[in-house]
PDB file of N, CA and C in Angstrom:
ATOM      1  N   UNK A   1     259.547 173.803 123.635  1.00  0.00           N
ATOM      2  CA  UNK A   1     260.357 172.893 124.398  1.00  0.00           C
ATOM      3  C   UNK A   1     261.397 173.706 125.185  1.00  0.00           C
ATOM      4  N   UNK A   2     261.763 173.573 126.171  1.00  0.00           N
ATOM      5  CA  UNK A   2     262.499 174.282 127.296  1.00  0.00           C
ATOM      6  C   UNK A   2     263.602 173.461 126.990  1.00  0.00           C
ATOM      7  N   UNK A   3     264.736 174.571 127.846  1.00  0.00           N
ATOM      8  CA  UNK A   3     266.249 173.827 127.892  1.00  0.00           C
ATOM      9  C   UNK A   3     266.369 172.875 128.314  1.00  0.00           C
ATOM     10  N   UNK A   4     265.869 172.663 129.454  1.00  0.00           N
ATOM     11  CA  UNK A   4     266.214 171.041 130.073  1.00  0.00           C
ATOM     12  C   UNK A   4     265.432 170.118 129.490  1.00  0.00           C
ATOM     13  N   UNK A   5     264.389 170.419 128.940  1.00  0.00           N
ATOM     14  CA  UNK A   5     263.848 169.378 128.082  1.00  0.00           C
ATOM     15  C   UNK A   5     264.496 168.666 126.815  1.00  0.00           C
ATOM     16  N   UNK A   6     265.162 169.930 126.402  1.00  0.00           N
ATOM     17  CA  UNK A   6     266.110 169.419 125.229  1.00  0.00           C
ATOM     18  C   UNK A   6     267.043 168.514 125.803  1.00  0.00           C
ATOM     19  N   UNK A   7     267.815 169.274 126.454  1.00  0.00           N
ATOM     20  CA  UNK A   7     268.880 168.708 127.725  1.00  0.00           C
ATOM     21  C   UNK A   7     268.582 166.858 127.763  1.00  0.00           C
ATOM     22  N   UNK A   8     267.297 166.691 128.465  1.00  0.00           N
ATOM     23  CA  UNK A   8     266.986 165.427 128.758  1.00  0.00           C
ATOM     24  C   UNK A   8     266.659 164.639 127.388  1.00  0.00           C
ATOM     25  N   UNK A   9     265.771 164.913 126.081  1.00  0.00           N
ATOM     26  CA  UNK A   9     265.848 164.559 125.389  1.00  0.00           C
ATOM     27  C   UNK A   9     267.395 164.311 124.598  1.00  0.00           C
ATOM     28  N   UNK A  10     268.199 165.138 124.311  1.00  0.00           N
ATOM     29  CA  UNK A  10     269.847 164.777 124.330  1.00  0.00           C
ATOM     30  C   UNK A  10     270.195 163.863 125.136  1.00  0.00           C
ATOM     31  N   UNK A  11     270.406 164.086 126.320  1.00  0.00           N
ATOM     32  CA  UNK A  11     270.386 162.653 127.012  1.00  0.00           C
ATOM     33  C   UNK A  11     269.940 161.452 127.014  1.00  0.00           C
ATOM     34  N   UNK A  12     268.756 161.342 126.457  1.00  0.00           N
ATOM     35  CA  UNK A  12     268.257 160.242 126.181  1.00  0.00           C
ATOM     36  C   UNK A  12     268.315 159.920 124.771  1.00  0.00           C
ATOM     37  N   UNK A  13     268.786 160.345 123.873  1.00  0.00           N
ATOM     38  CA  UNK A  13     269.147 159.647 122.720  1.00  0.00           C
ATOM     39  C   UNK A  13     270.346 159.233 122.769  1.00  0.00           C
ATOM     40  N   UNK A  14     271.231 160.105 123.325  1.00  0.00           N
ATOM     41  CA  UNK A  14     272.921 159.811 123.649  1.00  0.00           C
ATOM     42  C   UNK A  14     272.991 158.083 124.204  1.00  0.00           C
ATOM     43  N   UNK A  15     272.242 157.883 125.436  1.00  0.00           N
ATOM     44  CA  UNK A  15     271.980 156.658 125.845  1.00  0.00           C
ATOM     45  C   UNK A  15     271.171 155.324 125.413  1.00  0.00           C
ATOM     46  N   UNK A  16     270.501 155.765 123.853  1.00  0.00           N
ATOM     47  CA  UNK A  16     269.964 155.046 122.775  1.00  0.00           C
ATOM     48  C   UNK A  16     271.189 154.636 121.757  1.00  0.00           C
ATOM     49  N   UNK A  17     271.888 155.763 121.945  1.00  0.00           N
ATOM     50  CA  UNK A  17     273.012 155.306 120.857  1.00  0.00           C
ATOM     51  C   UNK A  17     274.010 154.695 121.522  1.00  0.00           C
ATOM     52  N   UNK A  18     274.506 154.436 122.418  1.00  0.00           N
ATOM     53  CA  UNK A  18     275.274 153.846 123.375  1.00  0.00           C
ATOM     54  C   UNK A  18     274.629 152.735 123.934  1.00  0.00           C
ATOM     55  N   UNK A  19     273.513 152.260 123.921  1.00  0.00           N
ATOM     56  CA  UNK A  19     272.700 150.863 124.206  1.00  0.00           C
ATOM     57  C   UNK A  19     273.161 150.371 122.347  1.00  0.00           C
ATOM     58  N   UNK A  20     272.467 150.781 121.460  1.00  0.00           N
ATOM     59  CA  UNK A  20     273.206 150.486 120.202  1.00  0.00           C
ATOM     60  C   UNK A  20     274.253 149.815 119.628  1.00  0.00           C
ATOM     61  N   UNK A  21     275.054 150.883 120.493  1.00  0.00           N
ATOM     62  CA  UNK A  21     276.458 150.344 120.221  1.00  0.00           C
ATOM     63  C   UNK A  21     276.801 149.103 121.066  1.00  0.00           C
ATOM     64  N   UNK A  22     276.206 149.024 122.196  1.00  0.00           N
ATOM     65  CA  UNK A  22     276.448 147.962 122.985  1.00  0.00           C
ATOM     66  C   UNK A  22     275.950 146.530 122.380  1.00  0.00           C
ATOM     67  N   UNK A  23     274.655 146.574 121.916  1.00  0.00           N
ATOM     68  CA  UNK A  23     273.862 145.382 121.268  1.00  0.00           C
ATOM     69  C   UNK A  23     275.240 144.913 120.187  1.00  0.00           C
ATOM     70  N   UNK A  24     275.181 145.633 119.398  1.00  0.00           N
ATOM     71  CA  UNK A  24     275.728 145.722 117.949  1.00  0.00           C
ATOM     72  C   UNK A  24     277.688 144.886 118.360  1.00  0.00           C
ATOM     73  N   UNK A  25     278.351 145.714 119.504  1.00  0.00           N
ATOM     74  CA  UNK A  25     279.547 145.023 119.945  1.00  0.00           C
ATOM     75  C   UNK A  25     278.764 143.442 120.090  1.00  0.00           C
ATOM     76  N   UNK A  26     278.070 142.947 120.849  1.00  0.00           N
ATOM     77  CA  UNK A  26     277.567 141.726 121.406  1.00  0.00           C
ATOM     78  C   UNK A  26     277.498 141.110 120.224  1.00  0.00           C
ATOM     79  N   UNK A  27     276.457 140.919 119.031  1.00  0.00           N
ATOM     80  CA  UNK A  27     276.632 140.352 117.761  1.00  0.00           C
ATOM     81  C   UNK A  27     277.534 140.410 117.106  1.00  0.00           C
ATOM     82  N   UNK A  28     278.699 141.135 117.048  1.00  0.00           N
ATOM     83  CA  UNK A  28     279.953 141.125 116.424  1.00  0.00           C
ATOM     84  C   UNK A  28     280.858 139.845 117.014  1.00  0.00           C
ATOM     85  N   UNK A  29     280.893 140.405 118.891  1.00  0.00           N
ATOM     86  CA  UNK A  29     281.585 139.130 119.299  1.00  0.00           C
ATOM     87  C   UNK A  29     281.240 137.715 119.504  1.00  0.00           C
ATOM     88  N   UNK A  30     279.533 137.502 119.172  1.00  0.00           N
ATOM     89  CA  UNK A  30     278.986 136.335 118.963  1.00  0.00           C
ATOM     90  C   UNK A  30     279.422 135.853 117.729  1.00  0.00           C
ATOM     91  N   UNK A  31     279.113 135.909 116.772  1.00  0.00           N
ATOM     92  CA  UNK A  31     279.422 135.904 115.312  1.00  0.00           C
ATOM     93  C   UNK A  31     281.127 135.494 115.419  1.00  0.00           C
ATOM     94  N   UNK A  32     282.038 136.302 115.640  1.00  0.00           N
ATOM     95  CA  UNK A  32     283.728 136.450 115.390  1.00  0.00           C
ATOM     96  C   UNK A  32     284.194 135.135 116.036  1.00  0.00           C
ATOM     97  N   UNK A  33     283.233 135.104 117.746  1.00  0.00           N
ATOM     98  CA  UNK A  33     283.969 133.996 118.242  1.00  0.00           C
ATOM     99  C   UNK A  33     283.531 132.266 117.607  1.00  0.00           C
ATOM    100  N   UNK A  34     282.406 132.581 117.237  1.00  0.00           N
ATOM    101  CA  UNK A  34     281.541 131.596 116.623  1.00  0.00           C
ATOM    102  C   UNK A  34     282.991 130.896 115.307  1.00  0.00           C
ATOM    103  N   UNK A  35     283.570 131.657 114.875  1.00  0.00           N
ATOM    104  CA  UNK A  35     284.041 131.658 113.626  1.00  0.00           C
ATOM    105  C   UNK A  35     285.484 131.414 114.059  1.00  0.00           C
ATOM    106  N   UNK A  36     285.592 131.807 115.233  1.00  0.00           N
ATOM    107  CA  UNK A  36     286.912 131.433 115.709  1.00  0.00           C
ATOM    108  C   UNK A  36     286.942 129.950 116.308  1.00  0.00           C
ATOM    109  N   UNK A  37     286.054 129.976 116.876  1.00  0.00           N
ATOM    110  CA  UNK A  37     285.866 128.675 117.894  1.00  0.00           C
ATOM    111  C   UNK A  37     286.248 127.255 116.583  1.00  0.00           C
ATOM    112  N   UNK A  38     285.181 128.008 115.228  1.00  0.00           N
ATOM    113  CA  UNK A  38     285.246 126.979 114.313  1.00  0.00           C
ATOM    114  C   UNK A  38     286.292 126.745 113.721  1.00  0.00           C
ATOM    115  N   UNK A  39     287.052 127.049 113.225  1.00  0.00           N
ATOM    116  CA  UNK A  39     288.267 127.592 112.966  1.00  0.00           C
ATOM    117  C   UNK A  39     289.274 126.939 113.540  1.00  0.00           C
ATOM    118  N   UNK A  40     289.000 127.165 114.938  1.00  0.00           N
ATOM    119  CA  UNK A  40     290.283 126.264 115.779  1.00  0.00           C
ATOM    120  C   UNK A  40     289.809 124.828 115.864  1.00  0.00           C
ATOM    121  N   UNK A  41     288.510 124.460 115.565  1.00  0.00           N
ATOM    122  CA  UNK A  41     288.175 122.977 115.871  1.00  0.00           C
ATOM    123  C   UNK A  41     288.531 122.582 114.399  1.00  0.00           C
ATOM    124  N   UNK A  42     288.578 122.825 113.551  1.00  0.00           N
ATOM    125  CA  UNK A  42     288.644 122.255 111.793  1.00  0.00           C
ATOM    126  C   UNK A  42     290.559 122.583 111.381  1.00  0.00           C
ATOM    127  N   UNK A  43     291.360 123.169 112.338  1.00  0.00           N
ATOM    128  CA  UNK A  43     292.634 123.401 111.882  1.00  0.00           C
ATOM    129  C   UNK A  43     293.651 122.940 112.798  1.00  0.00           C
ATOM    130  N   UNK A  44     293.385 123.177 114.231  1.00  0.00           N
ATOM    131  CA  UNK A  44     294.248 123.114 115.271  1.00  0.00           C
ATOM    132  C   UNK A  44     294.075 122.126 116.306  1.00  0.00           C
ATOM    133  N   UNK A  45     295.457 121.234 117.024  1.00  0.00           N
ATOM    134  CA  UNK A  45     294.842 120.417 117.984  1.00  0.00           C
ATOM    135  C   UNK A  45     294.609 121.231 119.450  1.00  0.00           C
ATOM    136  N   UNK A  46     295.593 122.419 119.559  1.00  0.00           N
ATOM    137  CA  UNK A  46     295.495 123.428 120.667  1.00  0.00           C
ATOM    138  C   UNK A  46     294.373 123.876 120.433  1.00  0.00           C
ATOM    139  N   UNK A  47     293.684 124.278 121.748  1.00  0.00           N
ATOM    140  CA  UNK A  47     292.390 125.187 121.590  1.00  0.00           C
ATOM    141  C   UNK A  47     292.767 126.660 121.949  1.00  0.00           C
ATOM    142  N   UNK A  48     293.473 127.449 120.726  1.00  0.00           N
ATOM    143  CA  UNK A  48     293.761 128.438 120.882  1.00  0.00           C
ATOM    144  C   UNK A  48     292.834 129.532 121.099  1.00  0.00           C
ATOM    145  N   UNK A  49     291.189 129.166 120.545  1.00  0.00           N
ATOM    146  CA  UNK A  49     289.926 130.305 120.161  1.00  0.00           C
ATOM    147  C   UNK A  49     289.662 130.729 121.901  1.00  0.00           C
ATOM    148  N   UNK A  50     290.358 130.062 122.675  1.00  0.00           N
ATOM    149  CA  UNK A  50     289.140 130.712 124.354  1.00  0.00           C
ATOM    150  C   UNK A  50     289.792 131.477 124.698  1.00  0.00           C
ATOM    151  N   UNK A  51     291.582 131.996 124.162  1.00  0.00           N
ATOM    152  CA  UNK A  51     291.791 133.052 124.515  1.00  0.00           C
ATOM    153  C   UNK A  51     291.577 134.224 124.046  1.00  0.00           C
ATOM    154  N   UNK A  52     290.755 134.416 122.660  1.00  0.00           N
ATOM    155  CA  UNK A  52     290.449 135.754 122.345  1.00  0.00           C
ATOM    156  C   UNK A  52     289.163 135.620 122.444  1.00  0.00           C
ATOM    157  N   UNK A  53     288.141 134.532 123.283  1.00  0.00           N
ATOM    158  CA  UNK A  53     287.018 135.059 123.629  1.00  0.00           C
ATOM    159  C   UNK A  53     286.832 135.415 124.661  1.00  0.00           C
ATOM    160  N   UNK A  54     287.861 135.399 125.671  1.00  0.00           N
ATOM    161  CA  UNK A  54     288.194 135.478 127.150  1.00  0.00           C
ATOM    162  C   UNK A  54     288.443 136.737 127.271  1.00  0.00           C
ATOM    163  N   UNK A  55     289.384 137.394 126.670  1.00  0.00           N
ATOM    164  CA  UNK A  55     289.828 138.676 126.444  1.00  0.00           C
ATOM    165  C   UNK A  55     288.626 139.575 125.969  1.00  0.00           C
ATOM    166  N   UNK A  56     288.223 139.401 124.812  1.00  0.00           N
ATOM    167  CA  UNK A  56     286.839 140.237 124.002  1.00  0.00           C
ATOM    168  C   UNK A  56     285.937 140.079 124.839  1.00  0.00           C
ATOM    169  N   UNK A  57     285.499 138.645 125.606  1.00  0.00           N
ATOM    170  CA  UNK A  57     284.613 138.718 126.478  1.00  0.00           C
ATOM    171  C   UNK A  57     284.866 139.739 127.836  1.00  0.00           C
ATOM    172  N   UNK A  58     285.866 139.787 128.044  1.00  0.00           N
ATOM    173  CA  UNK A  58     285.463 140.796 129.669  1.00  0.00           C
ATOM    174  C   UNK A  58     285.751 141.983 128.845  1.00  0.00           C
ATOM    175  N   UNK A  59     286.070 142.243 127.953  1.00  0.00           N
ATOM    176  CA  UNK A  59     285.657 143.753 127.214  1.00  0.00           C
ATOM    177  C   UNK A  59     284.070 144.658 127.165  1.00  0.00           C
ATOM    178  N   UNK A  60     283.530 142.893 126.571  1.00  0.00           N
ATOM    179  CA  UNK A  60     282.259 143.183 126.562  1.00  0.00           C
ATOM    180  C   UNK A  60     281.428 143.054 127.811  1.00  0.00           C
ATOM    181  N   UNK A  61     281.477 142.862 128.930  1.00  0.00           N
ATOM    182  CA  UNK A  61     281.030 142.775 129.923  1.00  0.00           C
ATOM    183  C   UNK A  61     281.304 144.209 130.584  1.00  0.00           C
ATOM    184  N   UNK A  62     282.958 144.440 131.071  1.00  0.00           N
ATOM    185  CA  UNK A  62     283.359 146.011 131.048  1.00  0.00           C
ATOM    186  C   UNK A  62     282.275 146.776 130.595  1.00  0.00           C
ATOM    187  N   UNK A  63     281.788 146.506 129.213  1.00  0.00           N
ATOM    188  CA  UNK A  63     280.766 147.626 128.482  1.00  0.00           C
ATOM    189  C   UNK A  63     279.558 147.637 129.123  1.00  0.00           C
ATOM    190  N   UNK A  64     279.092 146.614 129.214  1.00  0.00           N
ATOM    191  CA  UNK A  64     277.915 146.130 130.195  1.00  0.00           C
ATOM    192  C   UNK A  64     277.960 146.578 131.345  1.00  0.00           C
ATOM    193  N   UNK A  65     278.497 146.518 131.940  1.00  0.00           N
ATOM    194  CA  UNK A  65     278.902 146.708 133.672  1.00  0.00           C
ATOM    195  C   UNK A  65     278.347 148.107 133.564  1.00  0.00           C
ATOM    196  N   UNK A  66     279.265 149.055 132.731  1.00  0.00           N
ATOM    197  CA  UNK A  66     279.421 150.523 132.670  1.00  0.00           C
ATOM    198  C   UNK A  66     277.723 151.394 132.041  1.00  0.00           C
ATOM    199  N   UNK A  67     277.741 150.754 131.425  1.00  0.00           N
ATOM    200  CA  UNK A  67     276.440 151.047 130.343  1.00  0.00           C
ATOM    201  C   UNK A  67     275.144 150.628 131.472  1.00  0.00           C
ATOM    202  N   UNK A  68     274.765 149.690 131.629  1.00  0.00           N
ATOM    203  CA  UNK A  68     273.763 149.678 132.570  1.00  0.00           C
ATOM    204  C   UNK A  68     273.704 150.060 133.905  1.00  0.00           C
ATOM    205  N   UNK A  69     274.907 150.220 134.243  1.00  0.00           N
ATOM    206  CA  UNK A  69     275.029 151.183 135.545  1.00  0.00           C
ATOM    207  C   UNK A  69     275.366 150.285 137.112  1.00  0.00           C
ATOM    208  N   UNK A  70     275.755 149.122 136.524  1.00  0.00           N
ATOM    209  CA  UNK A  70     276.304 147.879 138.094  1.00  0.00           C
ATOM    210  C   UNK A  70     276.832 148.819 138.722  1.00  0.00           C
ATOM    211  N   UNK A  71     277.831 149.416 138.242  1.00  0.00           N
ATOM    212  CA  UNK A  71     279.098 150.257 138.902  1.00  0.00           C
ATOM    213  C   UNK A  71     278.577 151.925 138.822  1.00  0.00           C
ATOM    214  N   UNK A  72     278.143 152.176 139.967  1.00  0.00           N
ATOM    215  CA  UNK A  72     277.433 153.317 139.562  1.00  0.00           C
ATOM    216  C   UNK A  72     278.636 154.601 140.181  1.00  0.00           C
ATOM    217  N   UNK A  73     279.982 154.298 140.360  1.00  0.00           N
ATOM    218  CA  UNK A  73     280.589 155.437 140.682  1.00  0.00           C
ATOM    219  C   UNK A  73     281.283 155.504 139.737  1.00  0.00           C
ATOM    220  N   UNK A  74     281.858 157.219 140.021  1.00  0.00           N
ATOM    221  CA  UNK A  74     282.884 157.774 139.064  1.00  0.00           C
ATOM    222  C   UNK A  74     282.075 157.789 137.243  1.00  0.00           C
ATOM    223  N   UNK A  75     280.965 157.974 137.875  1.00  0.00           N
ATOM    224  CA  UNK A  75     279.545 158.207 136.565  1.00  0.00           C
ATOM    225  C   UNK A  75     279.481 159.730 136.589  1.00  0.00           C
ATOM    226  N   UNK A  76     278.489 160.345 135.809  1.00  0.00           N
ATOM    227  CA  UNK A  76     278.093 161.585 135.722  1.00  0.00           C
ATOM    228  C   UNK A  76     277.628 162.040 136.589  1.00  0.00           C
ATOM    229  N   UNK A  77     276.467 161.156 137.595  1.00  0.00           N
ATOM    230  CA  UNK A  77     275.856 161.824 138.524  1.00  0.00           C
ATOM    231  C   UNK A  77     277.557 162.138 139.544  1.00  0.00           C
ATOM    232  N   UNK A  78     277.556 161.052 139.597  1.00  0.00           N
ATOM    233  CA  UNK A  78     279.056 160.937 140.939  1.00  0.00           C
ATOM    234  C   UNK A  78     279.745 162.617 140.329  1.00  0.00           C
ATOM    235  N   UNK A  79     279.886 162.892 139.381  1.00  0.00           N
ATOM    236  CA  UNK A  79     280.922 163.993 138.986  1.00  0.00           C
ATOM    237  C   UNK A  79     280.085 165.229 139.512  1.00  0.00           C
ATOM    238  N   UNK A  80     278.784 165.137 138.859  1.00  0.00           N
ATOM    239  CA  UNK A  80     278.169 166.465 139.113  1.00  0.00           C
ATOM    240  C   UNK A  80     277.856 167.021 140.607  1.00  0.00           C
ATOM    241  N   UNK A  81     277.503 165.770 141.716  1.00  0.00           N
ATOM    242  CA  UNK A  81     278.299 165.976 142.838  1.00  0.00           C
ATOM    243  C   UNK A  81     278.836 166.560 143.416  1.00  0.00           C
ATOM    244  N   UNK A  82     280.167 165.989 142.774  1.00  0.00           N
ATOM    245  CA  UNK A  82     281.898 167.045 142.748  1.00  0.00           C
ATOM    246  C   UNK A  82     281.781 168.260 142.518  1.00  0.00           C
ATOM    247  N   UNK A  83     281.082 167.882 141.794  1.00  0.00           N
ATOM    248  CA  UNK A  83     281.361 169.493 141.230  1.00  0.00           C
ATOM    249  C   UNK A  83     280.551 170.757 142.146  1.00  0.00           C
ATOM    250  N   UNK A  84     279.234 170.172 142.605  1.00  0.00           N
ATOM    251  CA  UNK A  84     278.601 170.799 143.630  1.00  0.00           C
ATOM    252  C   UNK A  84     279.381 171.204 144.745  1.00  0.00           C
ATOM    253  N   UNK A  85     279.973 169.823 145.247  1.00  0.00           N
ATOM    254  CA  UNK A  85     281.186 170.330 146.293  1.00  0.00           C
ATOM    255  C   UNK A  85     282.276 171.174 146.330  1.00  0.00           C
ATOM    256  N   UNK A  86     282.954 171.129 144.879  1.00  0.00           N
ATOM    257  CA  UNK A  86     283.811 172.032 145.255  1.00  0.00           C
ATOM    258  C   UNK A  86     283.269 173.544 145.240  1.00  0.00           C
ATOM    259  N   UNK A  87     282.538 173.533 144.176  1.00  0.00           N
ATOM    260  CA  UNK A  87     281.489 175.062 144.304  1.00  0.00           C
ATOM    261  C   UNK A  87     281.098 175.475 145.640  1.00  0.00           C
ATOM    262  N   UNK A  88     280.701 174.291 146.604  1.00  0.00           N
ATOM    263  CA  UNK A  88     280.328 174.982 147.824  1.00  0.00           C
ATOM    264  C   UNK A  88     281.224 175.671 148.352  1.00  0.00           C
ATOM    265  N   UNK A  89     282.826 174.548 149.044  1.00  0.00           N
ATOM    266  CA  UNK A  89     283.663 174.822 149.621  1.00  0.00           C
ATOM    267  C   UNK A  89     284.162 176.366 148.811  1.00  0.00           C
ATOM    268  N   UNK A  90     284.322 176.986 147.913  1.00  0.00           N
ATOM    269  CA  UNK A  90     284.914 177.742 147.267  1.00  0.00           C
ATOM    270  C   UNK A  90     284.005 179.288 147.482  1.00  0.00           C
ATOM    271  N   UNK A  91     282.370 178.586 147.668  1.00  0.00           N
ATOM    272  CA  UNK A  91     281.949 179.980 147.876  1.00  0.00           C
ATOM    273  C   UNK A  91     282.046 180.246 149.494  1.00  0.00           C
ATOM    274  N   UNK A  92     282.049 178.960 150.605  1.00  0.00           N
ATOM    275  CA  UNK A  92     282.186 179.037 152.270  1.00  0.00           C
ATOM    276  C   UNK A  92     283.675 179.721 151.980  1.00  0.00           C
ATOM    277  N   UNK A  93     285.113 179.133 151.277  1.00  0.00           N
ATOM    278  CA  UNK A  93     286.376 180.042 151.451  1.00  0.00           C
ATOM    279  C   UNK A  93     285.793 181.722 151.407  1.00  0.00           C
ATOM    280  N   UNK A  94     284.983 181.732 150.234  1.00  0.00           N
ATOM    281  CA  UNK A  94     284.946 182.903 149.845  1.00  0.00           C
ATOM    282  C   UNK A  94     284.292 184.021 150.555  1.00  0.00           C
ATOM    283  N   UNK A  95     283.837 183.311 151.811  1.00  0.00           N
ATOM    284  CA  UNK A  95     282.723 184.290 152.302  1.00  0.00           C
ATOM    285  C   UNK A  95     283.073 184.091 153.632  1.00  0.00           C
ATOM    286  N   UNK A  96     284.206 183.634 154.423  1.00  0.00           N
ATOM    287  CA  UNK A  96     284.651 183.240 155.612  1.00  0.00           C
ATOM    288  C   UNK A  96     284.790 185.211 156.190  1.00  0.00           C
TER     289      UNK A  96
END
């Protein structure tokens, strides 16, 4: 197996465990709000439960957004990029 093969295999488990973690947040906040929602209907006449699913919810979306890639800047590719660029400009200073 070659370096970049490892490389990409690392990469692709990294992004198995981070889909993971993403599923796993989602059933936590299904479940919590489930329990909250109930909670506020069996104790309270305010419906206090939609503000901590409102909140947890665009958390979990945030994760989503980021994780599947909607928002595809200021990502890894976007950096490595950068990083190409400044390498260029630095070897054109260097060789003016």
């Amino acid at each position: 197996m070659t370096i970049s093969d490892e490389k990409e295999l690392k990469d692709a488990r990294k992004k198995v465990r981070q889909l993971r973690h993403f599923y796993r947040h989602i059933a936590t906040y299904l479940v919590i709000v489930a329990f909250l929602h109930i909670l506020n209907l069996l104790t309270s006449s305010y419906y206090w439960a939609i503000w901590p699913t409102l909140g947890w919810g665009i958390a979990v979306a945030l994760q989503g957004v980021h994780h599947f890639g909607f928002l595809t800047f200021f990502d890894e590719e976007w950096e490595e990029k950068k990083v190409q660029e400044i390498l260029e400009k630095q070897k054109a200073g260097v060789n003016r």
